[in-house]
N, C-alpha and C. Protein backbone atom coordinates (compact mmCIF):
# COMPACT_ATOMS: atom_id res chain seq x y z
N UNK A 1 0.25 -213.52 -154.17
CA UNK A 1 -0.16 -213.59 -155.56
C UNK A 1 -0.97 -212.34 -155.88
N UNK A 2 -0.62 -211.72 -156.73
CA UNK A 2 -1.35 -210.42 -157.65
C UNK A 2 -2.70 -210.85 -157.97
N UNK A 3 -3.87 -209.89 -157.93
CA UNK A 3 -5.14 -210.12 -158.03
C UNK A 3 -5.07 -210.54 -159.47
N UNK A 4 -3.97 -209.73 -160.52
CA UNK A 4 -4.05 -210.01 -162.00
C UNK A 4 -3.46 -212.26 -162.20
N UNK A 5 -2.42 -212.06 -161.11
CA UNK A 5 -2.19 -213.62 -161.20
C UNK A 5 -3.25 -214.29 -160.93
N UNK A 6 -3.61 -213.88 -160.01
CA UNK A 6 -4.90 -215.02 -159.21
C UNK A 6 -5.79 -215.32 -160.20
N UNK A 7 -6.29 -214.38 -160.97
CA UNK A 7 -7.52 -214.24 -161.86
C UNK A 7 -7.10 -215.47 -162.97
N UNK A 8 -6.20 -215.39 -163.52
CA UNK A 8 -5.05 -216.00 -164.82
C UNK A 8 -5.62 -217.67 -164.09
N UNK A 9 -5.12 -217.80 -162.92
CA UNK A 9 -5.21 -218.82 -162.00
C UNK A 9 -6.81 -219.46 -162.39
N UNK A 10 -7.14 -218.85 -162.03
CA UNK A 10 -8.95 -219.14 -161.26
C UNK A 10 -9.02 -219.51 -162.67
N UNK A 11 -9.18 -218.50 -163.88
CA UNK A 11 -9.46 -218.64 -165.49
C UNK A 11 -9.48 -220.41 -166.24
N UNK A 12 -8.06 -220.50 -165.64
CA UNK A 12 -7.34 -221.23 -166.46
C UNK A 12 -7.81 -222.99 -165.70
N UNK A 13 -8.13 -222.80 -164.66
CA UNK A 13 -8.70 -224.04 -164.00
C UNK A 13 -10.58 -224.46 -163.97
N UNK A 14 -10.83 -223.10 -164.00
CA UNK A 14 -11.89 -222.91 -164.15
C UNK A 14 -12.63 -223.41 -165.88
N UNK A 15 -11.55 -223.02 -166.48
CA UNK A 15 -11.99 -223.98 -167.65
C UNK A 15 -11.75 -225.22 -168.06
N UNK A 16 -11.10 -225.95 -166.91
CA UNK A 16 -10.67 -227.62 -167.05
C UNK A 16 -11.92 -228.10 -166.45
N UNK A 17 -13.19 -226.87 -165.70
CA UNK A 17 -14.04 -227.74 -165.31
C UNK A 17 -15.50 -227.99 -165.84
N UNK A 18 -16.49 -228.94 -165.88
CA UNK A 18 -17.18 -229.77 -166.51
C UNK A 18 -18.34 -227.76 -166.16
N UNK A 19 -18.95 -228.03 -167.34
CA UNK A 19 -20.48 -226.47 -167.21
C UNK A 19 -21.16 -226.79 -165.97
N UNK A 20 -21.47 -228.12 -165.53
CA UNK A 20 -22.40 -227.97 -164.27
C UNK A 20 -21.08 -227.04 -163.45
N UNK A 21 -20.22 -227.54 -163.28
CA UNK A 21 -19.08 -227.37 -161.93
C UNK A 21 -19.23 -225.57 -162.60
N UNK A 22 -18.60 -225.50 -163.79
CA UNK A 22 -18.09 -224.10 -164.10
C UNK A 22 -19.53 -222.82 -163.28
N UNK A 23 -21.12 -223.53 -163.74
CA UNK A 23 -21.92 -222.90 -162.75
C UNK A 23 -22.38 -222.66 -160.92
N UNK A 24 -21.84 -223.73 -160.91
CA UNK A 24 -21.61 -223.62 -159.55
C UNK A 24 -21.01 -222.75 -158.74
N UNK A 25 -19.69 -222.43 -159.40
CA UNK A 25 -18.46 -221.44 -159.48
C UNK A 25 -19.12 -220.39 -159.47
N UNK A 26 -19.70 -219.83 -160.61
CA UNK A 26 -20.26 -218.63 -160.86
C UNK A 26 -21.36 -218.27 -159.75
N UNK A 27 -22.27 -219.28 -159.47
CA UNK A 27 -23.27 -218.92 -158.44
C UNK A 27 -22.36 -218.51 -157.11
N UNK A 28 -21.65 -219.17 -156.76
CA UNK A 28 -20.66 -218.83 -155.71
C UNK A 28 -20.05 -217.84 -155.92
N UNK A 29 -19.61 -217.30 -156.61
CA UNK A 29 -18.81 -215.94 -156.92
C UNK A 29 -19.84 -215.18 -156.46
N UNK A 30 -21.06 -215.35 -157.63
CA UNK A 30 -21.89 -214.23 -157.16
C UNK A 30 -22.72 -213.99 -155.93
N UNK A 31 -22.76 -214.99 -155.23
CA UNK A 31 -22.88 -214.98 -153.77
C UNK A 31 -22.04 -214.17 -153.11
N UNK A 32 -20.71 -214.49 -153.19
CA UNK A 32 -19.73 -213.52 -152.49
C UNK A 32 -19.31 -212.49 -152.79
N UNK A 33 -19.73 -211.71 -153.76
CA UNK A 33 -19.56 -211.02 -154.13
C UNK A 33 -20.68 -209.37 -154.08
N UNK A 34 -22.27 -210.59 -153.79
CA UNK A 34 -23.28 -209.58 -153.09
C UNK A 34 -23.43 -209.84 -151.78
N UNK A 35 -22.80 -210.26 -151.12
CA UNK A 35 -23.23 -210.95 -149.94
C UNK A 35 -22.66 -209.75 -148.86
N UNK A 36 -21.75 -208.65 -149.17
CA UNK A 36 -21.41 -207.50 -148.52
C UNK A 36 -20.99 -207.71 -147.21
N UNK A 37 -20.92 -207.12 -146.21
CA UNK A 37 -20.51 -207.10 -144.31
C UNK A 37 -22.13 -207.20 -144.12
N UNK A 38 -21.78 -208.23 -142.97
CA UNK A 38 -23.45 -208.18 -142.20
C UNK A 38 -23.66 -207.25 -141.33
N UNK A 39 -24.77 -206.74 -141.22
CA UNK A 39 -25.07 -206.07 -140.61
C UNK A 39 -24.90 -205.94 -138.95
N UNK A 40 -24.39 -204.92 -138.17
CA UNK A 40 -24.53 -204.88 -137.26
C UNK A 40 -25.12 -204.09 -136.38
N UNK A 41 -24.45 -203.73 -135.08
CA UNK A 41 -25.10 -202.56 -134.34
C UNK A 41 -24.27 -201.34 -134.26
N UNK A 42 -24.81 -200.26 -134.77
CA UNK A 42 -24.50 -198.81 -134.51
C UNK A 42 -23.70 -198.58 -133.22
N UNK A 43 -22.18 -198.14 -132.87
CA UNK A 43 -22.06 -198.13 -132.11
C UNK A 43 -22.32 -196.79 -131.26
N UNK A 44 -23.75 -195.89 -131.73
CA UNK A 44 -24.44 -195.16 -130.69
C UNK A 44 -25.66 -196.23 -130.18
N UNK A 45 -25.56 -196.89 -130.72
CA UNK A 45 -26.71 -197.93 -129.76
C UNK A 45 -25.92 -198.71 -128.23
N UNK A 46 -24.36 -198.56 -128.53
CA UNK A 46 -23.67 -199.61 -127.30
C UNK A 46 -23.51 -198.21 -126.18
N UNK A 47 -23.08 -197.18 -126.32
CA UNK A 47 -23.49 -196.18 -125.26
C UNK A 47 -24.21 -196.36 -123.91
N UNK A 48 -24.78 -196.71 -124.08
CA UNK A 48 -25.92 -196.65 -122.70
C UNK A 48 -25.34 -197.66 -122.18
N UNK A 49 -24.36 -198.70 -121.92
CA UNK A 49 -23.29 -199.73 -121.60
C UNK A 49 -21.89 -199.11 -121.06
N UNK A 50 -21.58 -198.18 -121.49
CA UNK A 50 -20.09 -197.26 -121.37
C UNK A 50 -20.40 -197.01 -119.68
N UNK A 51 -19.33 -197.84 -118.90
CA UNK A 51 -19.15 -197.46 -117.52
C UNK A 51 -19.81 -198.59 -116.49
N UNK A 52 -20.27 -199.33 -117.23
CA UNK A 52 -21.41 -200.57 -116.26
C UNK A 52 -20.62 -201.36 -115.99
N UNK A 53 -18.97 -201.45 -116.36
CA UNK A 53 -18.28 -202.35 -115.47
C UNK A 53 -17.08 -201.37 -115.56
N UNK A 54 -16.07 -201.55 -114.19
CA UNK A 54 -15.49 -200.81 -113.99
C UNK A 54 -13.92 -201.48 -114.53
N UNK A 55 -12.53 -200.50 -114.33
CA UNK A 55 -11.88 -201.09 -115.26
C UNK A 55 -11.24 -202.71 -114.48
N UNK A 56 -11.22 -203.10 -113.55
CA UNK A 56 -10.90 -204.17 -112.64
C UNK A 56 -12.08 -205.41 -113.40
N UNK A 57 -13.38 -205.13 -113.08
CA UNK A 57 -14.02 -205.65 -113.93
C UNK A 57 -13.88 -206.38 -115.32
N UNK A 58 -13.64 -205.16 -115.93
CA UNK A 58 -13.20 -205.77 -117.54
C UNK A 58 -12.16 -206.43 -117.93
N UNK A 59 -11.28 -205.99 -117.06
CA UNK A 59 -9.99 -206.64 -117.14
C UNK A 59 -9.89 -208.07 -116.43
N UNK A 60 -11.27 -208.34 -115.72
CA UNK A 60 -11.39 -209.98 -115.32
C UNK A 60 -12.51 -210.69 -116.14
N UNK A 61 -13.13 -210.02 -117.32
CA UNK A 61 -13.68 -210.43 -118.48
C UNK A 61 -13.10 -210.73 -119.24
N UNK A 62 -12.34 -209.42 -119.78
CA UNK A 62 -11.54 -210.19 -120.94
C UNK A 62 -9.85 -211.01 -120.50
N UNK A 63 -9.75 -211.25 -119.38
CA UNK A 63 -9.19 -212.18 -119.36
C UNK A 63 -9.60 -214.45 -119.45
N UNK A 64 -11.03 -213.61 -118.68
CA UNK A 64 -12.02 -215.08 -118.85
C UNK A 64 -12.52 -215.47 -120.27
N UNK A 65 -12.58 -214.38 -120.86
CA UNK A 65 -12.67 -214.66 -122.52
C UNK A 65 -11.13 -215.27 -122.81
N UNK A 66 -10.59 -214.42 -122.96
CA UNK A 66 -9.17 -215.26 -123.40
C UNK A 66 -8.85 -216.64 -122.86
N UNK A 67 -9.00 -216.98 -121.00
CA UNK A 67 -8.80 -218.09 -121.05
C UNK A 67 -9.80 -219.03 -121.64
N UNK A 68 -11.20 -218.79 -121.74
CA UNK A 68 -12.06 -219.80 -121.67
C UNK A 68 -12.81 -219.91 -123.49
N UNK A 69 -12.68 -218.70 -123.61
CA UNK A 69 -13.48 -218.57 -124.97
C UNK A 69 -12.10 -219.17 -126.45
N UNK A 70 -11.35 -218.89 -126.55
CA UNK A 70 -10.75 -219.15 -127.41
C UNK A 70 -9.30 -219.89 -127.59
N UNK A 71 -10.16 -221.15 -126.86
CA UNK A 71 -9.51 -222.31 -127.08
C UNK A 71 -10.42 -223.28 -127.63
N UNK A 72 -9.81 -224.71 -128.14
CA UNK A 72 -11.11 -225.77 -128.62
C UNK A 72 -10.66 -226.64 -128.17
N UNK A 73 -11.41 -227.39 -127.18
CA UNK A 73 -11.66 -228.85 -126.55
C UNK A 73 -12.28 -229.75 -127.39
N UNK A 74 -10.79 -230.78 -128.09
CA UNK A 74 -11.04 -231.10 -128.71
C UNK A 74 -12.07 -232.32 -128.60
N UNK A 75 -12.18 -233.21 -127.09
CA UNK A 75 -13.17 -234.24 -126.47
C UNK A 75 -14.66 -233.22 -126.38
N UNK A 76 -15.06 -232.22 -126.55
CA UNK A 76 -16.11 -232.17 -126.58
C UNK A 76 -16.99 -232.49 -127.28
N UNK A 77 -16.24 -232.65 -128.91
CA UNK A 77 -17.47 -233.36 -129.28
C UNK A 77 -17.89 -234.76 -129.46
């Protein structure tokens, strides 16, 4: 969908809804809209890290990430 459709979209539903709801909307927009990329770390700050595991190493990290990190067990909670 075209940003010009979407908008038409949002407009046109957005006015089937009650002023509390229609503000709500708006506070939310404008939340996301200043809410920008969070901040992170400079990557001249990760430097002093470059070489502390070797490539055998990493390659048995990010395989333990892959198996272990990004899956979801769904009995855990």
């Amino acid at each position: 969908m075209s940003a010009s459709a979407t908008a038409q979209v949002l407009l046109k539903d957005f006015d089937l809804l009650p002023l509390d709801r229609q503000r709500m909307v708006l506070e939310f927009v404008h939340f996301l809209a200043n809410a920008g990329t969070p901040p992170g770390t400079p990557g001249k700050n990760l430097l002093r890290f470059v070489g502390v595991l070797d490539e055998q190493e990493a390659r048995a990290m990010s395989e333990a990430v892959a198996r272990e990190c990004e899956r979801v067990d769904t009995s855990e909670w």
